[in-house]
Protein backbone atom coordinates (compact mmCIF):
# COMPACT_ATOMS: atom_id res chain seq x y z
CA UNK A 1 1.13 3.35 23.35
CA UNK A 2 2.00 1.05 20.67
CA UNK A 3 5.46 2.14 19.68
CA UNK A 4 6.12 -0.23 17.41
CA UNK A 5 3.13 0.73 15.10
CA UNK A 6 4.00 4.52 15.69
CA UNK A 7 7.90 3.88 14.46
CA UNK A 8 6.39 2.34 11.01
CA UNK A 9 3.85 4.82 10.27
CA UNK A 10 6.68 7.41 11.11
CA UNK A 11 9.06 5.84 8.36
CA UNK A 12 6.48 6.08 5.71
CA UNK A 13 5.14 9.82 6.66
CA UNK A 14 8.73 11.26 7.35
CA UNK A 15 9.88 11.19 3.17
CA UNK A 16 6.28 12.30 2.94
CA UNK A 17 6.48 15.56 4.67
CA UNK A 18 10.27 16.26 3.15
CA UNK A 19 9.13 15.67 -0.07
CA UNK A 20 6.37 18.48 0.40
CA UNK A 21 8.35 20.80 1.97
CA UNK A 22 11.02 20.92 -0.92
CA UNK A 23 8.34 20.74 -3.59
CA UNK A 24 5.53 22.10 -3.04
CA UNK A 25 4.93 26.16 -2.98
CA UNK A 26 4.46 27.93 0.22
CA UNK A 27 0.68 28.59 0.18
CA UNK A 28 0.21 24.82 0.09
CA UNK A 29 3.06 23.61 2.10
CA UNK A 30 0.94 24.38 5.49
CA UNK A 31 -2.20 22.67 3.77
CA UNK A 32 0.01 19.50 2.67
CA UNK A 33 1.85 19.37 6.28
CA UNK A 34 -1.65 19.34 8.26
CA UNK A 35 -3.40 16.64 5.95
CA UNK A 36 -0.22 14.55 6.38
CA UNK A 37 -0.53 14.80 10.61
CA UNK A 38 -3.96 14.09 10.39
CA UNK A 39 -3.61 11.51 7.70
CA UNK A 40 -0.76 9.82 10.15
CA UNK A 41 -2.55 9.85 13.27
CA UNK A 42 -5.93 8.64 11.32
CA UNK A 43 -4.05 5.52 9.91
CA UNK A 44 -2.61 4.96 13.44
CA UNK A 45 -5.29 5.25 15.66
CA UNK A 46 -7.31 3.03 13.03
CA UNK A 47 -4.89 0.43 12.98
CA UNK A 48 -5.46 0.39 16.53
CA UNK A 49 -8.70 0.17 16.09
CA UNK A 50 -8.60 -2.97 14.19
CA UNK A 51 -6.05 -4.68 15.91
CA UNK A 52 -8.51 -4.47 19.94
CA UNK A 53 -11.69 -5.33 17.13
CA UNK A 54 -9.34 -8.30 16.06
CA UNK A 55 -8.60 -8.83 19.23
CA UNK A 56 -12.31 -9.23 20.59
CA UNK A 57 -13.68 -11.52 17.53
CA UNK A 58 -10.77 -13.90 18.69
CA UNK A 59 -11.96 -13.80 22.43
């Protein structure tokens, strides 16, 4: 696991999800918190992704 990628991500997303809890009204609050874990683990498995494609190019 690349911790070090998940930490980042996790410092962006975190304000995120606070910021649609408090603001957002409660019919949309469940839609907004499941399009921000699948939006966060989207951009990190993708950054993966194309760090190992990276990765192969160079080799």
């Amino acid at each position: 696991m690349h911790w070090k990628k998940y930490f980042i991500l996790l410092a962006f997303f975190i304000p995120i999800v606070i910021i649609i809890a408090n603001f957002l009204p409660e019919g949309i609050q469940t839609f907004a918190f499941m399009f921000a874990i699948i939006g966060y683990f989207v951009l990190y498995y993708k950054w993966i992704h194309m760090e190992n494609k990276k990765k192969e190019q160079n080799n």
